[in-house]
PDB file of N, CA and C in Angstrom:
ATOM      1  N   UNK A   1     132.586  80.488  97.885  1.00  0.00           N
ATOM      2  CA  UNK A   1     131.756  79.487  97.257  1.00  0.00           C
ATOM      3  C   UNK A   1     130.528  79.185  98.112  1.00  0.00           C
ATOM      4  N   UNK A   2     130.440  79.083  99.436  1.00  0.00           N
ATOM      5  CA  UNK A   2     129.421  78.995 100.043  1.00  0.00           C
ATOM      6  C   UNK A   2     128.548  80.200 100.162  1.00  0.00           C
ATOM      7  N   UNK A   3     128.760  81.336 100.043  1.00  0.00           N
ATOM      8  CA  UNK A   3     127.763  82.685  99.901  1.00  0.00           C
ATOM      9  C   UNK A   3     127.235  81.935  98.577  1.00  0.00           C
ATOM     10  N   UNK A   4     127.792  81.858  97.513  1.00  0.00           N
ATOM     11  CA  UNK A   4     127.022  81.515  96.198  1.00  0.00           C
ATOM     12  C   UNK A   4     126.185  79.889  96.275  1.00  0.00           C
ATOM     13  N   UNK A   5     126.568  79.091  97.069  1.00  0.00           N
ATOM     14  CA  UNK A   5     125.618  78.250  96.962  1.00  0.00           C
ATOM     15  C   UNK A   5     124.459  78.397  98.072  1.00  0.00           C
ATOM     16  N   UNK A   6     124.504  79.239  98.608  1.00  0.00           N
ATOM     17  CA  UNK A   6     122.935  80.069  98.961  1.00  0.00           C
ATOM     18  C   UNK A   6     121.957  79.803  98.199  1.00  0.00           C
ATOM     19  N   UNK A   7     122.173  80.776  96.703  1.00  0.00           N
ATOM     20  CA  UNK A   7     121.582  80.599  96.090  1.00  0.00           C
ATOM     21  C   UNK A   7     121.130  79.922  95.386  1.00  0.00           C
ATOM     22  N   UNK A   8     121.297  78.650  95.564  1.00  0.00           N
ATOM     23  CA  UNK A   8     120.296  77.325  95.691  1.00  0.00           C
ATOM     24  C   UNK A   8     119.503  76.958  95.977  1.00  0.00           C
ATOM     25  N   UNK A   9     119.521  77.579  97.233  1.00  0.00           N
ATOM     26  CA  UNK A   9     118.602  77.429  98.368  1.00  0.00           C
ATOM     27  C   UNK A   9     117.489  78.514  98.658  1.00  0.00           C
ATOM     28  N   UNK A  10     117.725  79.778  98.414  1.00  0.00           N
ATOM     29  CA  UNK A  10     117.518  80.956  98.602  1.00  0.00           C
ATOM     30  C   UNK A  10     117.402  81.708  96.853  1.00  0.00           C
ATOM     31  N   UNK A  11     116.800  82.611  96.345  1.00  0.00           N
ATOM     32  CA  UNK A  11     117.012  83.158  95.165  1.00  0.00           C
ATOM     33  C   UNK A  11     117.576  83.930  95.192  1.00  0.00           C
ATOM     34  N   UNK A  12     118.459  84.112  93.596  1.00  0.00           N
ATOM     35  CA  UNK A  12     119.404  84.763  93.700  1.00  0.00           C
ATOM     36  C   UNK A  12     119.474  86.239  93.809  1.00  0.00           C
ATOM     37  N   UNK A  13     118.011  87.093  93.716  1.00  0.00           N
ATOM     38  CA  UNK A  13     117.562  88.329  93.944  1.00  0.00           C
ATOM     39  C   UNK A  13     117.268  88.723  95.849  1.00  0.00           C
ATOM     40  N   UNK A  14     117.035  87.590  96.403  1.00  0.00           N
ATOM     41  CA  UNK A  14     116.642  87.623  97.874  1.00  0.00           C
ATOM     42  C   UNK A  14     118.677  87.862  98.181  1.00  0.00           C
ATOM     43  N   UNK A  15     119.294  86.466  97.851  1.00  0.00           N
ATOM     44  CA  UNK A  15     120.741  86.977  98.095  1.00  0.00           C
ATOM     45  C   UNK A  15     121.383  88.342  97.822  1.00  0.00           C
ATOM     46  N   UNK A  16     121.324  88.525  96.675  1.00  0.00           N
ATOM     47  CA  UNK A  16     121.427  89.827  96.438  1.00  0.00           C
ATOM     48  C   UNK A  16     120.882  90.793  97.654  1.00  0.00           C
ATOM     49  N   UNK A  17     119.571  90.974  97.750  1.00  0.00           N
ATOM     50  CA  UNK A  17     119.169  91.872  98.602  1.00  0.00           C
ATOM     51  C   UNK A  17     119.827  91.452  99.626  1.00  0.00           C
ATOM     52  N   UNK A  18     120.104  90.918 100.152  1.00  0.00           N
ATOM     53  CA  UNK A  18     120.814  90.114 101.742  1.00  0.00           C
ATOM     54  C   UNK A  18     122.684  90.970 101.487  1.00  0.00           C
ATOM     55  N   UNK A  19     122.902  90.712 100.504  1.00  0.00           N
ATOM     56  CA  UNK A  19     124.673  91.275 100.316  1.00  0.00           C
ATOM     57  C   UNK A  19     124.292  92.828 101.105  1.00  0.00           C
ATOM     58  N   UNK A  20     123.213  93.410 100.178  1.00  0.00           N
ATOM     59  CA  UNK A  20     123.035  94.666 100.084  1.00  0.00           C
ATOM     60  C   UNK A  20     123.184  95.115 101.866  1.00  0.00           C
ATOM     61  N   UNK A  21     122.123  94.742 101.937  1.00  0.00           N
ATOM     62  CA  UNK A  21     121.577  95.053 103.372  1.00  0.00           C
ATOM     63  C   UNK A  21     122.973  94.565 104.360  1.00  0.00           C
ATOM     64  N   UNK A  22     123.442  93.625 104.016  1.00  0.00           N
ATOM     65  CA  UNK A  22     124.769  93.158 104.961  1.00  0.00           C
ATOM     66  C   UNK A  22     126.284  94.316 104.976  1.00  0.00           C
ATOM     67  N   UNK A  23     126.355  94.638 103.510  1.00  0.00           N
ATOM     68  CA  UNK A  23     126.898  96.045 103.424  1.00  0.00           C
ATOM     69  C   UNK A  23     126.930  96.915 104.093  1.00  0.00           C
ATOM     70  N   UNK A  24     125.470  97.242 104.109  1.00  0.00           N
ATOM     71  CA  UNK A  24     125.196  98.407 104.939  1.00  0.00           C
ATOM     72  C   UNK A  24     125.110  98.444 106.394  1.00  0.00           C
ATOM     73  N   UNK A  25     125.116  97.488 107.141  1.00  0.00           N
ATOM     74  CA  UNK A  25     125.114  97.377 108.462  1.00  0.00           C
ATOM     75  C   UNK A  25     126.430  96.737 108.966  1.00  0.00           C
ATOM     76  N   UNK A  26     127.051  95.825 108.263  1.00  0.00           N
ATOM     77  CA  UNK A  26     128.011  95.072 109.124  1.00  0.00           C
ATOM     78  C   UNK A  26     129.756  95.284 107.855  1.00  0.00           C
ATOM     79  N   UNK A  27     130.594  96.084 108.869  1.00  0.00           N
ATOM     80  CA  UNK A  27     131.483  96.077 108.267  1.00  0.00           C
ATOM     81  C   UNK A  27     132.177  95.234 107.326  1.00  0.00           C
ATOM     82  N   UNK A  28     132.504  94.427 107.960  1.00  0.00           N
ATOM     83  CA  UNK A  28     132.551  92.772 107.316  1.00  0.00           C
ATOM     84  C   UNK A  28     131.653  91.323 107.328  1.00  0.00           C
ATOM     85  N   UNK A  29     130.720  91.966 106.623  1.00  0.00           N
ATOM     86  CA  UNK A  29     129.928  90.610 106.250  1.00  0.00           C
ATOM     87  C   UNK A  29     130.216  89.027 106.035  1.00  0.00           C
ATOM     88  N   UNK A  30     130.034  87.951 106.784  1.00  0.00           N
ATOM     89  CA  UNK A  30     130.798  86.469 106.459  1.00  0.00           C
ATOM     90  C   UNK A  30     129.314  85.923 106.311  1.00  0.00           C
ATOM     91  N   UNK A  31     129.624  85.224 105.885  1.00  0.00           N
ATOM     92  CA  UNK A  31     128.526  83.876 104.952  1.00  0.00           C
ATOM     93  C   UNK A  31     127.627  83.815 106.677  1.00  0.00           C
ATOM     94  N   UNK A  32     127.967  83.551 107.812  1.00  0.00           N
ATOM     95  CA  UNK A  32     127.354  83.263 108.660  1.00  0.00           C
ATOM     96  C   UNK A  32     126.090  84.369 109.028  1.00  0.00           C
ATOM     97  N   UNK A  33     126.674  85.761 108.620  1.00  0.00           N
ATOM     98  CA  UNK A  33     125.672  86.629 108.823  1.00  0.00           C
ATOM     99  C   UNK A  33     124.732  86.794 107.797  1.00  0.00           C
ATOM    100  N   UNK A  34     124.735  86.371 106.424  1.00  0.00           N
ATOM    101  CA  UNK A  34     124.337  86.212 105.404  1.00  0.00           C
ATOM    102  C   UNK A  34     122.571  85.378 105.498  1.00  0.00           C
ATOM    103  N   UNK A  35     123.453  83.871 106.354  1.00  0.00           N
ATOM    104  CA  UNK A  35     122.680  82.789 106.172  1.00  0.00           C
ATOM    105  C   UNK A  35     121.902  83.189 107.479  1.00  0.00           C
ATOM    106  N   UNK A  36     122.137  83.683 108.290  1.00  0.00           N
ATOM    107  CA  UNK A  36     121.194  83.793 109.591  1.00  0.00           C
ATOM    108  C   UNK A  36     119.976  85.172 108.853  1.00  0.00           C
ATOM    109  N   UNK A  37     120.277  86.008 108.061  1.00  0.00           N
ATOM    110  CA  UNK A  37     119.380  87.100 107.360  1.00  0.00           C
ATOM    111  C   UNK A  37     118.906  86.196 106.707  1.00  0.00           C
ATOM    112  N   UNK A  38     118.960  85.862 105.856  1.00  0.00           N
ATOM    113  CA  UNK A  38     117.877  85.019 104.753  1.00  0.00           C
ATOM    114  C   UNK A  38     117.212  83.873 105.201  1.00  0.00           C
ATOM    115  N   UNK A  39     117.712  83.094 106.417  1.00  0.00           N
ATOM    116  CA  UNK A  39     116.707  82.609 107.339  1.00  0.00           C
ATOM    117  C   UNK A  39     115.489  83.304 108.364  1.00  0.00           C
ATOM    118  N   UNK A  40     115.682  84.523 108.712  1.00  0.00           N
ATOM    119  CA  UNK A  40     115.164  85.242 109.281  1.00  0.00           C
ATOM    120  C   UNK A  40     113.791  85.992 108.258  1.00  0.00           C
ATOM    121  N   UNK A  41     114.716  86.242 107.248  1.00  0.00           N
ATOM    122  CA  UNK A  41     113.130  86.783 106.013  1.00  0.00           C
ATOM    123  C   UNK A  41     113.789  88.129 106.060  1.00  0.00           C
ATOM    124  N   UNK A  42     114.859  88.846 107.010  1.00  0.00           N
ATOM    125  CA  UNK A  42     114.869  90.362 107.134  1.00  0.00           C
ATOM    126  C   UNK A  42     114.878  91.040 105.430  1.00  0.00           C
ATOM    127  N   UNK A  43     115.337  90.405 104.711  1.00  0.00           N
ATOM    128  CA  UNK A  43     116.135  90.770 103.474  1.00  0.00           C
ATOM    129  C   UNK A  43     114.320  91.472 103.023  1.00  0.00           C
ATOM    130  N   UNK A  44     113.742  90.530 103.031  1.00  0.00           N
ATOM    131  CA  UNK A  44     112.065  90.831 102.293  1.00  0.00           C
ATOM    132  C   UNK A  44     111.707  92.570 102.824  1.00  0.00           C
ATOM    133  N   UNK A  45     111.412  92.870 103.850  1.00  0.00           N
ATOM    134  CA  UNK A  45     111.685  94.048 104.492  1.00  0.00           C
ATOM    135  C   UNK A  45     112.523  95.049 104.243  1.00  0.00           C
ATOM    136  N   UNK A  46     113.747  94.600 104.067  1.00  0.00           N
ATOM    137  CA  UNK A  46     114.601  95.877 103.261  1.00  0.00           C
ATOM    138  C   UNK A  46     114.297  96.064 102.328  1.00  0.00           C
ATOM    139  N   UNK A  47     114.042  94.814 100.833  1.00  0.00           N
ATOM    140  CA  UNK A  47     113.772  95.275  99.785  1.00  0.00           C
ATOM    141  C   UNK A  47     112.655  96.664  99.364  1.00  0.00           C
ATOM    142  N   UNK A  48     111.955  96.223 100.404  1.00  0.00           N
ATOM    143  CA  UNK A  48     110.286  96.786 100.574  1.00  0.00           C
ATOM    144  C   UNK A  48     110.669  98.121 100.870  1.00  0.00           C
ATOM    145  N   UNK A  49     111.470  98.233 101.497  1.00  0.00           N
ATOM    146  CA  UNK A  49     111.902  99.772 102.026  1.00  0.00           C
ATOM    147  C   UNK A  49     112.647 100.267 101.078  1.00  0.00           C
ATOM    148  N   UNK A  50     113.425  99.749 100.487  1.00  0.00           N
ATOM    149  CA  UNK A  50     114.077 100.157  99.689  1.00  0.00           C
ATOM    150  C   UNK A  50     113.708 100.972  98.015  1.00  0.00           C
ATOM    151  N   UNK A  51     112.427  99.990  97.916  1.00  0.00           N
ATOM    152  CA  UNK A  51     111.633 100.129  96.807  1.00  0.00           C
ATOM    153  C   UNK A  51     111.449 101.481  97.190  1.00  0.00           C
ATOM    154  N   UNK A  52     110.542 101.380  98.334  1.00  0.00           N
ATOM    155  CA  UNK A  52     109.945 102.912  98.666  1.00  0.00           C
ATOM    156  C   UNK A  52     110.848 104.221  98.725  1.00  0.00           C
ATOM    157  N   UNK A  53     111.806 103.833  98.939  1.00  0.00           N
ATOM    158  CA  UNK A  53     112.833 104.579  99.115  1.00  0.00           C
ATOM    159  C   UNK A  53     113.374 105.567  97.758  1.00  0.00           C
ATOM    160  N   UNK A  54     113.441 104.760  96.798  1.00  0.00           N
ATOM    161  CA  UNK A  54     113.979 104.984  95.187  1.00  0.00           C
ATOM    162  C   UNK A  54     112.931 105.910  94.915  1.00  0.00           C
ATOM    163  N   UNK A  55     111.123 105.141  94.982  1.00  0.00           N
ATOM    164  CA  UNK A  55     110.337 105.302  94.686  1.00  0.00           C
ATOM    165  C   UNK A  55     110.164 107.145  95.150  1.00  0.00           C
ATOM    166  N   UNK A  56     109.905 107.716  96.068  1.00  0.00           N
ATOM    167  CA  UNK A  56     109.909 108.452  96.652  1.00  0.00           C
ATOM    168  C   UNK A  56     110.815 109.900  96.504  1.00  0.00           C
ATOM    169  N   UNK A  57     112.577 109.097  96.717  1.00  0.00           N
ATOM    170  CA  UNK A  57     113.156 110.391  96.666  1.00  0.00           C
ATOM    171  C   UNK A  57     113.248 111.062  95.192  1.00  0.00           C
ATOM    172  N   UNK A  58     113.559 112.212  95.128  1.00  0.00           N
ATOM    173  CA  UNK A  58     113.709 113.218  93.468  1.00  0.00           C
ATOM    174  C   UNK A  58     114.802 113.086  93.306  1.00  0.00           C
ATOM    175  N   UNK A  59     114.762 113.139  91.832  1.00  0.00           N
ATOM    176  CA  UNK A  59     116.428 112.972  91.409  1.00  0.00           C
ATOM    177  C   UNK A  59     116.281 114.466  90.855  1.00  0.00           C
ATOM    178  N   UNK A  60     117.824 114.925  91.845  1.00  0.00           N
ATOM    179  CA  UNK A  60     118.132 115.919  91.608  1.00  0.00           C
ATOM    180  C   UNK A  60     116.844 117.385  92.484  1.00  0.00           C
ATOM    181  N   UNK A  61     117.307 118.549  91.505  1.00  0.00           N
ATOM    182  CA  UNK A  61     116.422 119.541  92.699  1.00  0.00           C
ATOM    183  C   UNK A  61     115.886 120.395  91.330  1.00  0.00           C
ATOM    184  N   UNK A  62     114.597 120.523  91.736  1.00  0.00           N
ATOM    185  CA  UNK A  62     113.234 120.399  90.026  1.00  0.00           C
ATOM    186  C   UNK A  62     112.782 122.198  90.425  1.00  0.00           C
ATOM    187  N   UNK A  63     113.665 123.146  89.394  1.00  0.00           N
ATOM    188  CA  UNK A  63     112.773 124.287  89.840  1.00  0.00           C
ATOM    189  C   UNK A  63     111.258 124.540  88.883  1.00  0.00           C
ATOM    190  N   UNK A  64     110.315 125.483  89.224  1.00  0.00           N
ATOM    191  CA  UNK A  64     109.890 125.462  88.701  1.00  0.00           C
ATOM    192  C   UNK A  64     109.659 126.788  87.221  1.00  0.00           C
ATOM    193  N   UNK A  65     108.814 126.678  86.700  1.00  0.00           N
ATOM    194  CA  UNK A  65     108.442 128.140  85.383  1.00  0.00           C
ATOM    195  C   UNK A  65     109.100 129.266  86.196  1.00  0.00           C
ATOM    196  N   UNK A  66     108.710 129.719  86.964  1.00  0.00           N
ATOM    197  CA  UNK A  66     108.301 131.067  87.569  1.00  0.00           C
ATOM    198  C   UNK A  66     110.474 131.256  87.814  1.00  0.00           C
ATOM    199  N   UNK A  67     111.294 130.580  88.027  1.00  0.00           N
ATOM    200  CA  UNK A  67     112.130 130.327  88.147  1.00  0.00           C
ATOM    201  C   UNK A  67     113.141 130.807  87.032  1.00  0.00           C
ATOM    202  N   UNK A  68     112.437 130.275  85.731  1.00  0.00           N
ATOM    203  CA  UNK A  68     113.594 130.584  84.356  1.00  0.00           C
ATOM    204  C   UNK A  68     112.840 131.723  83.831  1.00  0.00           C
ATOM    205  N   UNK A  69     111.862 132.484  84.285  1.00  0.00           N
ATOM    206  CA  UNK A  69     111.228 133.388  83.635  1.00  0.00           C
ATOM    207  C   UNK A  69     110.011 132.887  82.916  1.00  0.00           C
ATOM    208  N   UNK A  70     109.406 131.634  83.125  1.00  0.00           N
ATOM    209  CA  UNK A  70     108.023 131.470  81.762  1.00  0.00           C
ATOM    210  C   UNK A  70     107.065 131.133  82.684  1.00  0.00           C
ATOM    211  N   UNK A  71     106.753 131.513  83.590  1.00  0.00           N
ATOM    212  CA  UNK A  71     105.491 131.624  84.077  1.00  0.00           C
ATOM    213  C   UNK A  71     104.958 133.557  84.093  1.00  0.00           C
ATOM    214  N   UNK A  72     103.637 132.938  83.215  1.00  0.00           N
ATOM    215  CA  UNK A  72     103.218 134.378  82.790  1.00  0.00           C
ATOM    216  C   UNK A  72     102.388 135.025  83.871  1.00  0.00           C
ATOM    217  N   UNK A  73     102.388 134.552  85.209  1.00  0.00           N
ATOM    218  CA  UNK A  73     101.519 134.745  86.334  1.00  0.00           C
ATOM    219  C   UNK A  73     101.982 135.421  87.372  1.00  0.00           C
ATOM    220  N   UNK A  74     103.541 135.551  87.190  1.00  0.00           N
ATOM    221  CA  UNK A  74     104.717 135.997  88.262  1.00  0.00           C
ATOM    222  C   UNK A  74     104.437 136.863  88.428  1.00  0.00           C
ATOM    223  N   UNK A  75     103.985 137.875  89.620  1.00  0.00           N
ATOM    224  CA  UNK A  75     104.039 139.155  89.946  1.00  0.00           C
ATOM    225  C   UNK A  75     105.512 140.196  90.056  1.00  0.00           C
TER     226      UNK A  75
END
């Protein structure tokens, strides 16, 4: 109940990003490590990276024409 009344205080997309990021670094995440990140601002920074992150990588592996046979240029 106290992770969720964060978000009172904090929005509930910044919390979110804060779970995320707490996931990923700290085995077991407690409300204390939570509230010291979203006081700190770190969460803003991950999101940002994160964006870029999505933004950036390919989904999946993209061949091209020359590959299935329809590039008419293939030597």
């Amino acid at each position: 109940m106290s992770v969720l009344k964060l978000s009172k205080k904090y929005s509930s997309e910044r919390l979110e990003a804060v779970c995320g990021l707490a996931l990923e670094h700290v085995s077991v995440p407690r409300y204390s490590h939570l509230k010291a990140i979203l006081a700190s601002g770190q969460d803003a920074e991950y999101s940002v990276n994160k964006k870029l992150e999505n933004e950036s990588s390919p989904i999946g592996f993209v061949r091209g024409a020359a590959y299935y046979g329809g590039d008419d240029h293939a030597e």
